[in-house]
PDB file of N, CA and C in Angstrom:
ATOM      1  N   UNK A   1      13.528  -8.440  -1.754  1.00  0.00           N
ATOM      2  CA  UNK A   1      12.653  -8.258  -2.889  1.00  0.00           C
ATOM      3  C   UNK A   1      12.408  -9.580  -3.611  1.00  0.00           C
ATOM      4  N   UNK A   2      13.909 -10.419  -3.056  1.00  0.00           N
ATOM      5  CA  UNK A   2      13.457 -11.521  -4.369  1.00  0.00           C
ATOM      6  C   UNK A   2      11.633 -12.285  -3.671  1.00  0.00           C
ATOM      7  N   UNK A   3      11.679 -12.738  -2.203  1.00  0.00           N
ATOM      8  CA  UNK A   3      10.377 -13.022  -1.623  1.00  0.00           C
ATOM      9  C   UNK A   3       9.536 -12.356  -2.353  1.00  0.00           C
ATOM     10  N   UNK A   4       9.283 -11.299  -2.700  1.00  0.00           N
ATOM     11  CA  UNK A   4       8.169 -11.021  -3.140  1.00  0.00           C
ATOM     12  C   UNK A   4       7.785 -10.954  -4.501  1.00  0.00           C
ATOM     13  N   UNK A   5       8.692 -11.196  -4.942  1.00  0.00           N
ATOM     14  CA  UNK A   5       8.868 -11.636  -6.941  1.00  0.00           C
ATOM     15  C   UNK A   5       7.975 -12.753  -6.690  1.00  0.00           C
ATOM     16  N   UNK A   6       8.838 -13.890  -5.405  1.00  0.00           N
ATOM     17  CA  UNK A   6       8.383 -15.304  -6.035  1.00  0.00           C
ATOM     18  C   UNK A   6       6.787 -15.064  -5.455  1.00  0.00           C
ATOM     19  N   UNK A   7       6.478 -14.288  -4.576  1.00  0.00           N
ATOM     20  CA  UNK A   7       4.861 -14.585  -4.426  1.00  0.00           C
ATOM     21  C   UNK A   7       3.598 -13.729  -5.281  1.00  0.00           C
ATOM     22  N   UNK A   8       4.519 -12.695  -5.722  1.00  0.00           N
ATOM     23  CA  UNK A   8       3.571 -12.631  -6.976  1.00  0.00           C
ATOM     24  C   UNK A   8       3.602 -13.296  -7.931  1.00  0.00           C
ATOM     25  N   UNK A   9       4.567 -14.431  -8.259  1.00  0.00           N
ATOM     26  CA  UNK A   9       4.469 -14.928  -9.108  1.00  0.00           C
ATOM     27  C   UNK A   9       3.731 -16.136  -9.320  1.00  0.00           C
ATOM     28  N   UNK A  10       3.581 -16.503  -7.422  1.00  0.00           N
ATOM     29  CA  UNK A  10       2.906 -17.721  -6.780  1.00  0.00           C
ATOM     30  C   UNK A  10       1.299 -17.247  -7.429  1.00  0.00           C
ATOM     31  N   UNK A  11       0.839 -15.851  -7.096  1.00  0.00           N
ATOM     32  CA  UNK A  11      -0.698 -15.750  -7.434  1.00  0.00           C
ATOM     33  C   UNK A  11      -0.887 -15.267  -8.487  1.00  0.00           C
ATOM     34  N   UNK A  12      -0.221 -14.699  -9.552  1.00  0.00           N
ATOM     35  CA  UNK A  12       0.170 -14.545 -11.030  1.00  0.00           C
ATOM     36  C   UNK A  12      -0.679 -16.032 -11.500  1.00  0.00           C
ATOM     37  N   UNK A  13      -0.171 -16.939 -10.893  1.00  0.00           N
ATOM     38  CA  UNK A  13      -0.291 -18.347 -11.579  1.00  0.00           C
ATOM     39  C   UNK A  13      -1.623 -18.557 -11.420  1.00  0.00           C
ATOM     40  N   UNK A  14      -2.090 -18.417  -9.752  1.00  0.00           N
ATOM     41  CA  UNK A  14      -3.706 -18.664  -9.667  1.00  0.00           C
ATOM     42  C   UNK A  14      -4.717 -17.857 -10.677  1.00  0.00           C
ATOM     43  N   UNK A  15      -4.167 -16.904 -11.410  1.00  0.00           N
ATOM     44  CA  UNK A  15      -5.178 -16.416 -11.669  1.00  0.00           C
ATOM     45  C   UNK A  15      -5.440 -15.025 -10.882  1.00  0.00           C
ATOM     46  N   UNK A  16      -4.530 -14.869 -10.147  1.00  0.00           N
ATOM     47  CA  UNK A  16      -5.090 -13.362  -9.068  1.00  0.00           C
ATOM     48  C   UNK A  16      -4.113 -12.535  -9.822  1.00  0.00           C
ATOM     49  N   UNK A  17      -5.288 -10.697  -9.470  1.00  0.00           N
ATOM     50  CA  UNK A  17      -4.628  -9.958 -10.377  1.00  0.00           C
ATOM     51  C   UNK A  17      -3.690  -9.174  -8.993  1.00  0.00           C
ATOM     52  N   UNK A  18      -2.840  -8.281  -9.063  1.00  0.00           N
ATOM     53  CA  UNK A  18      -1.956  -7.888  -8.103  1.00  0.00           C
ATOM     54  C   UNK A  18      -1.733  -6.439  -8.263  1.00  0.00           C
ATOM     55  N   UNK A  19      -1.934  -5.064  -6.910  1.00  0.00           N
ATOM     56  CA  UNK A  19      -1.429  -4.248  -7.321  1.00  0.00           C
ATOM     57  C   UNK A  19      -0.307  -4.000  -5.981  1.00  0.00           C
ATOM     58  N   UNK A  20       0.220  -2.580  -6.525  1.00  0.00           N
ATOM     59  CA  UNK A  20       1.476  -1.863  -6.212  1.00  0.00           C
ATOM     60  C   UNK A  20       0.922  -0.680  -5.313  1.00  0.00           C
ATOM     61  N   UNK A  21       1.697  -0.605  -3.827  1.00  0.00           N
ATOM     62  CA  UNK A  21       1.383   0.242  -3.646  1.00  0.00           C
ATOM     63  C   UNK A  21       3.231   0.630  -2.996  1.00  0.00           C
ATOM     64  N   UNK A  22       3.310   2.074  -3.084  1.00  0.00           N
ATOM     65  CA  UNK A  22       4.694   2.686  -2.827  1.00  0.00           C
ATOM     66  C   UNK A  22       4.673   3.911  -2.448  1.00  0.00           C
ATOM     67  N   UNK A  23       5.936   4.192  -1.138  1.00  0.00           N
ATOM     68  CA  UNK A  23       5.635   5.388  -0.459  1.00  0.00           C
ATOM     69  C   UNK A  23       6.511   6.251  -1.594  1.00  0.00           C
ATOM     70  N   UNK A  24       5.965   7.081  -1.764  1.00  0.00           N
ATOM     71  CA  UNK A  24       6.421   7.999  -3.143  1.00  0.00           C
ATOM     72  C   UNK A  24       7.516   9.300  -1.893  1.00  0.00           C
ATOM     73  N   UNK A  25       7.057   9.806  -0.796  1.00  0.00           N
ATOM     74  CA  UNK A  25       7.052  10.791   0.375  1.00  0.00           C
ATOM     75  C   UNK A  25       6.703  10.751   1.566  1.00  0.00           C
ATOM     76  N   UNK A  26       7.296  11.165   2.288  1.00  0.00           N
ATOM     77  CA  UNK A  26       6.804  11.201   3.874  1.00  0.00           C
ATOM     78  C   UNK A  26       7.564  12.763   4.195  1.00  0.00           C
ATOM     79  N   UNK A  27       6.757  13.244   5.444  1.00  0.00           N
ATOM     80  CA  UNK A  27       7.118  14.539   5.886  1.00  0.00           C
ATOM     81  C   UNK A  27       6.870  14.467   7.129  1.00  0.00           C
ATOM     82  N   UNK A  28       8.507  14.730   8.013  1.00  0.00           N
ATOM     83  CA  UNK A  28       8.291  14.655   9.683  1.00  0.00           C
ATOM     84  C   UNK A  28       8.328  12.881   9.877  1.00  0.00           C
ATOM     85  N   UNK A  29       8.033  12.776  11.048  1.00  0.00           N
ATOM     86  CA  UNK A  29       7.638  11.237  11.582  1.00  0.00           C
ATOM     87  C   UNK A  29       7.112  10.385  10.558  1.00  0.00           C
ATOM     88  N   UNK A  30       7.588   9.346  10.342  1.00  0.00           N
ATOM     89  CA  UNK A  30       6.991   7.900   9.122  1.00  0.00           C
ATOM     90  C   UNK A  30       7.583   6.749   9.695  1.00  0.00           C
ATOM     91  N   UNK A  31       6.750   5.446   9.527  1.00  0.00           N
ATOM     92  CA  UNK A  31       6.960   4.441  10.130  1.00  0.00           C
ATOM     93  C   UNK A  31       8.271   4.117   8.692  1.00  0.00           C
ATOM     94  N   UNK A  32       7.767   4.388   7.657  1.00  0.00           N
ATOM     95  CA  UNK A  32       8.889   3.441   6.820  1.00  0.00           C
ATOM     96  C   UNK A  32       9.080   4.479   5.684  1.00  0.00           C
ATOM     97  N   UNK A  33      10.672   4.703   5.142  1.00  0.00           N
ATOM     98  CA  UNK A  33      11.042   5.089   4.024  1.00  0.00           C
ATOM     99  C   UNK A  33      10.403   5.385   2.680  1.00  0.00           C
ATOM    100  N   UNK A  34      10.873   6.321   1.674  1.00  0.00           N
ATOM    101  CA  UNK A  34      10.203   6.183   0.429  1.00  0.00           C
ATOM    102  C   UNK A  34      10.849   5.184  -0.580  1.00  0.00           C
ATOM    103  N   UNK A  35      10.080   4.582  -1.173  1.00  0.00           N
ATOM    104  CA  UNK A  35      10.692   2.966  -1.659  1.00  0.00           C
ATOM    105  C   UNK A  35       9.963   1.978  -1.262  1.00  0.00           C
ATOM    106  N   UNK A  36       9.430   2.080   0.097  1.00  0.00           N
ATOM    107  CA  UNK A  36       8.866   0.988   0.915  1.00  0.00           C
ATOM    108  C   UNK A  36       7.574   0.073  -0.205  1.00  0.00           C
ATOM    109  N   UNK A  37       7.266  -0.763  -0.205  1.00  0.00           N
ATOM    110  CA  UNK A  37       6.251  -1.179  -0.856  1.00  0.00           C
ATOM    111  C   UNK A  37       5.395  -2.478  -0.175  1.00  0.00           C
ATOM    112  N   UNK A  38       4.540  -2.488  -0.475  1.00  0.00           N
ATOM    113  CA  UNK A  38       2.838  -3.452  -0.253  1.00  0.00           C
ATOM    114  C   UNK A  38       2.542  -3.865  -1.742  1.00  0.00           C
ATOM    115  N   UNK A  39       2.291  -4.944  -1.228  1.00  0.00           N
ATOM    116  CA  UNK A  39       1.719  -5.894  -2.900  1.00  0.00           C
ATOM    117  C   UNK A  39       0.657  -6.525  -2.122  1.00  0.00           C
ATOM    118  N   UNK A  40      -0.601  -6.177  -3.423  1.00  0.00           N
ATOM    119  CA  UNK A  40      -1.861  -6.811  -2.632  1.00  0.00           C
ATOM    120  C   UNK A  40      -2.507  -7.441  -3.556  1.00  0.00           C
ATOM    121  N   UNK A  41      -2.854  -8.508  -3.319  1.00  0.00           N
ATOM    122  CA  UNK A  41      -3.598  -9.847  -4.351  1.00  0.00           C
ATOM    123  C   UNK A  41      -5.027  -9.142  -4.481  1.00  0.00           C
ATOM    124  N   UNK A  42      -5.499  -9.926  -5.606  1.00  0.00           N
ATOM    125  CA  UNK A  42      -7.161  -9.840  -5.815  1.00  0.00           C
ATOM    126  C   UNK A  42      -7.627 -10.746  -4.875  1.00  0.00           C
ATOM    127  N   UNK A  43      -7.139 -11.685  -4.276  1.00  0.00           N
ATOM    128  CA  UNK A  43      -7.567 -12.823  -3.424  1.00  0.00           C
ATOM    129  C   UNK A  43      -7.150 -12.428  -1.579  1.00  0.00           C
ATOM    130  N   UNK A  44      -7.111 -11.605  -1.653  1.00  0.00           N
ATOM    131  CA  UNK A  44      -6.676 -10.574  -0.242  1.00  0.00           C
ATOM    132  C   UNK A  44      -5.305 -11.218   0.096  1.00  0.00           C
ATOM    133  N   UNK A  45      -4.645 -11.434  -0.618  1.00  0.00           N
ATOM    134  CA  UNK A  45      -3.335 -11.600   0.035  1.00  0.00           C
ATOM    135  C   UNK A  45      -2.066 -10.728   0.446  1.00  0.00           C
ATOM    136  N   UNK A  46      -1.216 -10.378   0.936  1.00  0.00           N
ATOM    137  CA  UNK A  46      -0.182  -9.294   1.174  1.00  0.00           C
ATOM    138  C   UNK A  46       0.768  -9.470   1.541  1.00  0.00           C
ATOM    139  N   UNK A  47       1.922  -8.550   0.672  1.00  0.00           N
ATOM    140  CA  UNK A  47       3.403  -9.121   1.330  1.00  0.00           C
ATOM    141  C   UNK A  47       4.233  -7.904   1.611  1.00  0.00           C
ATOM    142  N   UNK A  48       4.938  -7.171   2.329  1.00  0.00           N
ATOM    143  CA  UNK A  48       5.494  -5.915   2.556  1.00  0.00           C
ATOM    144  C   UNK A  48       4.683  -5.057   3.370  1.00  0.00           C
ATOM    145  N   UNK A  49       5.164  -3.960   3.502  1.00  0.00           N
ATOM    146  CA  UNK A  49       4.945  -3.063   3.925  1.00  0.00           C
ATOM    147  C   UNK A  49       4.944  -1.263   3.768  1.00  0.00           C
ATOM    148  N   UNK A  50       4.332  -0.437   4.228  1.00  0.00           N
ATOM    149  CA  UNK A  50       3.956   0.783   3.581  1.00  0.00           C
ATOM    150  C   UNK A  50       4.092   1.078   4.881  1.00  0.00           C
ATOM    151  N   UNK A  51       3.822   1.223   5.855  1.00  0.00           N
ATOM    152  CA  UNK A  51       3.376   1.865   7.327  1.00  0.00           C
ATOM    153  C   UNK A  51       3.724   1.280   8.572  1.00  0.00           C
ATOM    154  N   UNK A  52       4.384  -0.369   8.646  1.00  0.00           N
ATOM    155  CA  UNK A  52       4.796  -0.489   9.324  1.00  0.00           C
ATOM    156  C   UNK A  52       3.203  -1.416  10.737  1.00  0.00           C
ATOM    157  N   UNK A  53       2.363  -1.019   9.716  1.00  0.00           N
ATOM    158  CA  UNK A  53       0.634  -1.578   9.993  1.00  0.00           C
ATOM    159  C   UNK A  53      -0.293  -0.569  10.423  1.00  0.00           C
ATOM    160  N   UNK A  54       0.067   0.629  10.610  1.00  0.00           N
ATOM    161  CA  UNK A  54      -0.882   1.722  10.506  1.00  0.00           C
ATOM    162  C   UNK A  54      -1.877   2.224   9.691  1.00  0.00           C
ATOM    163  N   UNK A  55      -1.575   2.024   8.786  1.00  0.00           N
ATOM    164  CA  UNK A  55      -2.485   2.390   7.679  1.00  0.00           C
ATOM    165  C   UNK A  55      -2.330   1.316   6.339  1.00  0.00           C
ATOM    166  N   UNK A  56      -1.985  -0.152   6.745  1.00  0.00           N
ATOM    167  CA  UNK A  56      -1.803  -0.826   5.842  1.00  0.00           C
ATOM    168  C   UNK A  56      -3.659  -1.449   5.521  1.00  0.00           C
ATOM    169  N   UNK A  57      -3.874  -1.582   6.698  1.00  0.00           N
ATOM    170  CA  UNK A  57      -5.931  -1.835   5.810  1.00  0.00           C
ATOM    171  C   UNK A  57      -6.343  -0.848   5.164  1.00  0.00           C
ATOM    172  N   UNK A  58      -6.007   0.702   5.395  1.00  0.00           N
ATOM    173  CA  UNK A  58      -6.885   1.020   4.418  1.00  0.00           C
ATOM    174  C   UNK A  58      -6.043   1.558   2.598  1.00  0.00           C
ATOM    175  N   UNK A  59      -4.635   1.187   2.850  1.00  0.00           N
ATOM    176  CA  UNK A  59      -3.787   1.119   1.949  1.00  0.00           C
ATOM    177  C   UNK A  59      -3.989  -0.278   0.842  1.00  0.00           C
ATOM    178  N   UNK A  60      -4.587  -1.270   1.829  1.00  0.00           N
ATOM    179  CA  UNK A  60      -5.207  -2.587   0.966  1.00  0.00           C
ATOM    180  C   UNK A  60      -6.090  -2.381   0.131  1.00  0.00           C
ATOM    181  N   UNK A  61      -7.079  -1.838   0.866  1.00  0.00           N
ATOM    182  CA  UNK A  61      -8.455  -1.341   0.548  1.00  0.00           C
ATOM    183  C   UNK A  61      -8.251  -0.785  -1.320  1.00  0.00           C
ATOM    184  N   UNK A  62      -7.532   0.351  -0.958  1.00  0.00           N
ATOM    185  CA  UNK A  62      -7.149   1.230  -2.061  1.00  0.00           C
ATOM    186  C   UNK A  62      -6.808   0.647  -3.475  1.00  0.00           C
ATOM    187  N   UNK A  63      -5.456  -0.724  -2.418  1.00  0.00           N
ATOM    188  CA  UNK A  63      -5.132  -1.786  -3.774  1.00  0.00           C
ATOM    189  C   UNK A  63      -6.471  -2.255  -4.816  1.00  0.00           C
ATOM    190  N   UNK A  64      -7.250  -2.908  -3.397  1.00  0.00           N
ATOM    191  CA  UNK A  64      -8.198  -4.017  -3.923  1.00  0.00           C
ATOM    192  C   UNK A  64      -9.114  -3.139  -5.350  1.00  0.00           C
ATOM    193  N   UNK A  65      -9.260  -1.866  -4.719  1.00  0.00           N
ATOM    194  CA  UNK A  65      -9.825  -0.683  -5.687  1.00  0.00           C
ATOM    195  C   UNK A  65      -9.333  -0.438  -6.832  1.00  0.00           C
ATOM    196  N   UNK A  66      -7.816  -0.338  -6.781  1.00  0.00           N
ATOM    197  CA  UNK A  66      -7.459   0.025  -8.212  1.00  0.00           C
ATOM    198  C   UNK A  66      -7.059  -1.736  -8.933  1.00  0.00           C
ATOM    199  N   UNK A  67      -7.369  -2.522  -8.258  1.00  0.00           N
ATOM    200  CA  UNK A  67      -7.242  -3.744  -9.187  1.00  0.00           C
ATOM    201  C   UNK A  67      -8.727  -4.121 -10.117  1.00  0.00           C
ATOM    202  N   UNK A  68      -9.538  -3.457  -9.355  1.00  0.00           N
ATOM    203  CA  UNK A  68     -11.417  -3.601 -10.193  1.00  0.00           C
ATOM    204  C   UNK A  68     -11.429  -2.662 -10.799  1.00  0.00           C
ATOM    205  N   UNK A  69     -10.924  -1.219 -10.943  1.00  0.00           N
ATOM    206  CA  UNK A  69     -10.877  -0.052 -11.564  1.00  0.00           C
ATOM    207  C   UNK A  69     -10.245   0.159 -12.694  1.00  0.00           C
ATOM    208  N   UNK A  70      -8.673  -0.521 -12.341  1.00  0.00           N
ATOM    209  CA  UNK A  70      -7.436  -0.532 -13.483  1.00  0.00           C
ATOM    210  C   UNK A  70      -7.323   0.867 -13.316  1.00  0.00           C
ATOM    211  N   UNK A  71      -7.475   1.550 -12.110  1.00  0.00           N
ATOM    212  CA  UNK A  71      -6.670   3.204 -11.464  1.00  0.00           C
ATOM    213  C   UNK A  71      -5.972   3.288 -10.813  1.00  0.00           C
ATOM    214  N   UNK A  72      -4.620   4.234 -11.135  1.00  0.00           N
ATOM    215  CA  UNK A  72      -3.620   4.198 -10.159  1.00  0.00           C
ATOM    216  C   UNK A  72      -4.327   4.765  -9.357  1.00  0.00           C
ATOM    217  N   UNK A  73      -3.869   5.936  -8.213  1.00  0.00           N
ATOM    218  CA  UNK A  73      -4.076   7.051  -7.211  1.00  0.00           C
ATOM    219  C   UNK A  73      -3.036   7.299  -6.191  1.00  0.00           C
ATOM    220  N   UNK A  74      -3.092   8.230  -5.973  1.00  0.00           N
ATOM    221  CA  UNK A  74      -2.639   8.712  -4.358  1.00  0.00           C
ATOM    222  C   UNK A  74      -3.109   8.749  -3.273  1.00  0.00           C
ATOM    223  N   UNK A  75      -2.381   8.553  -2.176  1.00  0.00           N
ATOM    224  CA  UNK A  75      -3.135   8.517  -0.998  1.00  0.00           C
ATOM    225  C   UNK A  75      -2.363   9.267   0.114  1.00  0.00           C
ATOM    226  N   UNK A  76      -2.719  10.042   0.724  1.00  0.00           N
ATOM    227  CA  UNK A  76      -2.306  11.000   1.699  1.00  0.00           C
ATOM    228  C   UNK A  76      -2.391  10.958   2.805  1.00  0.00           C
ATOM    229  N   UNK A  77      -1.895  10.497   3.825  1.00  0.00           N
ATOM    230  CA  UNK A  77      -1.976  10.057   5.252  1.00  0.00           C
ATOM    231  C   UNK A  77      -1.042  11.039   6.240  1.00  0.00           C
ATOM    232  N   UNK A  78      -1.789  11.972   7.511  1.00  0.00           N
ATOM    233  CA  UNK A  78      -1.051  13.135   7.900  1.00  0.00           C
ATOM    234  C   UNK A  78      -1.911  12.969   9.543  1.00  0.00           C
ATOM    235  N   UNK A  79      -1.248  13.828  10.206  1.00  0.00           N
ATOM    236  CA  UNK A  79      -1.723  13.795  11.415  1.00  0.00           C
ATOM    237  C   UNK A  79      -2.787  14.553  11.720  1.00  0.00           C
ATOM    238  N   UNK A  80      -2.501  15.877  10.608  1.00  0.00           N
ATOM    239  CA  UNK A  80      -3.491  16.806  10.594  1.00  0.00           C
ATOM    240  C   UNK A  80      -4.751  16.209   9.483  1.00  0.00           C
ATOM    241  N   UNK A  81      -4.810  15.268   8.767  1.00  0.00           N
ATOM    242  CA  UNK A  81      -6.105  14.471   8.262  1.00  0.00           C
ATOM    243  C   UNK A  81      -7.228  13.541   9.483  1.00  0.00           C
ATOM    244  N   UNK A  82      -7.880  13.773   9.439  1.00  0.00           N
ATOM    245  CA  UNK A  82      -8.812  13.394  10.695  1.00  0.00           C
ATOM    246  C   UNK A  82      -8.770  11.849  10.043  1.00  0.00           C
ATOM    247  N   UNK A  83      -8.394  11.446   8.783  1.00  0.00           N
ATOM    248  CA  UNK A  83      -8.612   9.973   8.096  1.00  0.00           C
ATOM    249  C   UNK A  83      -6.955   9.616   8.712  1.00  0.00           C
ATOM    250  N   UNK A  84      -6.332  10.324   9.090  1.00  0.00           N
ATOM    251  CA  UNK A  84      -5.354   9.252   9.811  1.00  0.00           C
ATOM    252  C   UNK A  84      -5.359   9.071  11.071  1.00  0.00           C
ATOM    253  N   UNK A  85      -6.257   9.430  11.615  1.00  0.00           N
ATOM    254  CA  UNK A  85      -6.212   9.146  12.891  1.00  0.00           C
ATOM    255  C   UNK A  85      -7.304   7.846  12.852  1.00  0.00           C
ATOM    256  N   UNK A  86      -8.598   7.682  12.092  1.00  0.00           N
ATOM    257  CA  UNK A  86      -9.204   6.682  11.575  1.00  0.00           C
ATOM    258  C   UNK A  86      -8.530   5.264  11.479  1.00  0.00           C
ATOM    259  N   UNK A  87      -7.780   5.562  10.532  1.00  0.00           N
ATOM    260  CA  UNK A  87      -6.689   4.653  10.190  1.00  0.00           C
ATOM    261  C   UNK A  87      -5.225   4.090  11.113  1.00  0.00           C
ATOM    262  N   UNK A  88      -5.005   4.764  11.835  1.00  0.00           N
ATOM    263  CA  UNK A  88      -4.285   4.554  13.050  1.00  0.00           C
ATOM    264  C   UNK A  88      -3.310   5.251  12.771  1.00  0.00           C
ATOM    265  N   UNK A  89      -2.858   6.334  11.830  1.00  0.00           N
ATOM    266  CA  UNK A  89      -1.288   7.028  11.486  1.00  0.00           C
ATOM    267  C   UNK A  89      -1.814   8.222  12.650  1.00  0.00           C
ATOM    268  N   UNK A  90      -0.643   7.720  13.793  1.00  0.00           N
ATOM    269  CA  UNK A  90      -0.737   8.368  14.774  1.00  0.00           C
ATOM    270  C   UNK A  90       0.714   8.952  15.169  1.00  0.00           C
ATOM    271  N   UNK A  91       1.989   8.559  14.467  1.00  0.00           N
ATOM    272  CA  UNK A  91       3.247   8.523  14.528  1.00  0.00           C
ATOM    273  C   UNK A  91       4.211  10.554  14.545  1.00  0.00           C
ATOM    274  N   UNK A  92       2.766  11.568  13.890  1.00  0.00           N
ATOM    275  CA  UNK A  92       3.634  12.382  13.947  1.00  0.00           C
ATOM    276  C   UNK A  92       3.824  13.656  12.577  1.00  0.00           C
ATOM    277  N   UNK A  93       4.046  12.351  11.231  1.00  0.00           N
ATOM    278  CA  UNK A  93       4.295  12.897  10.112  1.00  0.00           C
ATOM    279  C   UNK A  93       3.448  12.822   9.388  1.00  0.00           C
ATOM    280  N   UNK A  94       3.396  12.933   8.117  1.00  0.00           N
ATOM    281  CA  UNK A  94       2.360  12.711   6.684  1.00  0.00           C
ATOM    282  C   UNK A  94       3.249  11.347   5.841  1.00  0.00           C
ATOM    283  N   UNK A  95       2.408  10.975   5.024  1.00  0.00           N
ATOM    284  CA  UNK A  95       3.052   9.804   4.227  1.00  0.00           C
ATOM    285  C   UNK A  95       2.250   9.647   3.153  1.00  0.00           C
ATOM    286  N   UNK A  96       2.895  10.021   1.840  1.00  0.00           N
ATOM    287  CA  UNK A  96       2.149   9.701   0.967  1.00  0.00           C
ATOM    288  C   UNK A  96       2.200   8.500  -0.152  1.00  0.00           C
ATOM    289  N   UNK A  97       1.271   7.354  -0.627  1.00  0.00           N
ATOM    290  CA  UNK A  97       1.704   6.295  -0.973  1.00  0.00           C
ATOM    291  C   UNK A  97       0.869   6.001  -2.185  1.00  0.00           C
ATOM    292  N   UNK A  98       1.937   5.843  -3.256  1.00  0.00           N
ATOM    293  CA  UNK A  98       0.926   5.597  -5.225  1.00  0.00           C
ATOM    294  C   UNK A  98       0.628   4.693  -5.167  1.00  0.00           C
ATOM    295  N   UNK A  99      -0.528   4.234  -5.726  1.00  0.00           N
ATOM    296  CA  UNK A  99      -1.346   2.643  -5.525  1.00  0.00           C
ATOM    297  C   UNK A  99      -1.996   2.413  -7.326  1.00  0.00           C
ATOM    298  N   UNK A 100      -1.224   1.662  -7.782  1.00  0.00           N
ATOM    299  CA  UNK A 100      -1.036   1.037  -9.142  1.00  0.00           C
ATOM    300  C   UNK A 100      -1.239  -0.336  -9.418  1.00  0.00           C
ATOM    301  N   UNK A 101      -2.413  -1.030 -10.461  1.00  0.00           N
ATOM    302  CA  UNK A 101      -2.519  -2.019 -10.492  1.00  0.00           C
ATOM    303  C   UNK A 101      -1.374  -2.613 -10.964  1.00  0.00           C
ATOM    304  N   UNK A 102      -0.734  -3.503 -11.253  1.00  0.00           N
ATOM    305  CA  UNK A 102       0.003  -4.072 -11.921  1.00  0.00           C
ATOM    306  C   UNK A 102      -0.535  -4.826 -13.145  1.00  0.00           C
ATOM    307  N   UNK A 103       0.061  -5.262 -14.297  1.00  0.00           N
ATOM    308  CA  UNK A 103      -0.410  -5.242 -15.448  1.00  0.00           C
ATOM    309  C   UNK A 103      -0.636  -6.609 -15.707  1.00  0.00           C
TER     310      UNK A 103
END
């Protein structure tokens, strides 16, 4: 965790705004734990992980959204969602992940 203190703190400095994204749940098959987290710059940058890279573009996406919005949300990723198979969550389970700007 400390890595990723210091690199938000690296684009903190530029001027980039940063959000949070965190697996809140998973049900059945998941690439990664609840806890797991993705930090995504206003300047497309990224450090961690949510999925393991399955659904981390459109988990970015979501960031980049609630950093122009200033909206958290949820996001729901399942085998039985035709948007995870889009997205590549092909593993099995559901995974659900809160996506929060940071302040």
């Amino acid at each position: 965790m400390h890595a990723f203190l210091d690199q938000i703190d690296t684009w903190l400095a530029r001027g980039e705004q940063v959000a949070m994204a965190t697996v809140v749940r998973t049900m059945g098959s998941s690439p990664q734990t609840i806890g797991a987290k993705l930090f995504v710059a206003s300047g497309g940058g990224m450090i961690g992980s949510v999925s393991g890279g399955c659904i981390e573009a459109a988990v970015a996406e979501a960031c980049q959204e609630a950093i122009s919005t200033r909206q958290s949300c949820l996001l729901r990723f399942g085998v039985a969602d035709e948007t995870a198979w889009e997205v590549g969550l092909a593993c099995g389970g559901t995974i659900e992940v809160f996506v929060e700007p940071l302040p």
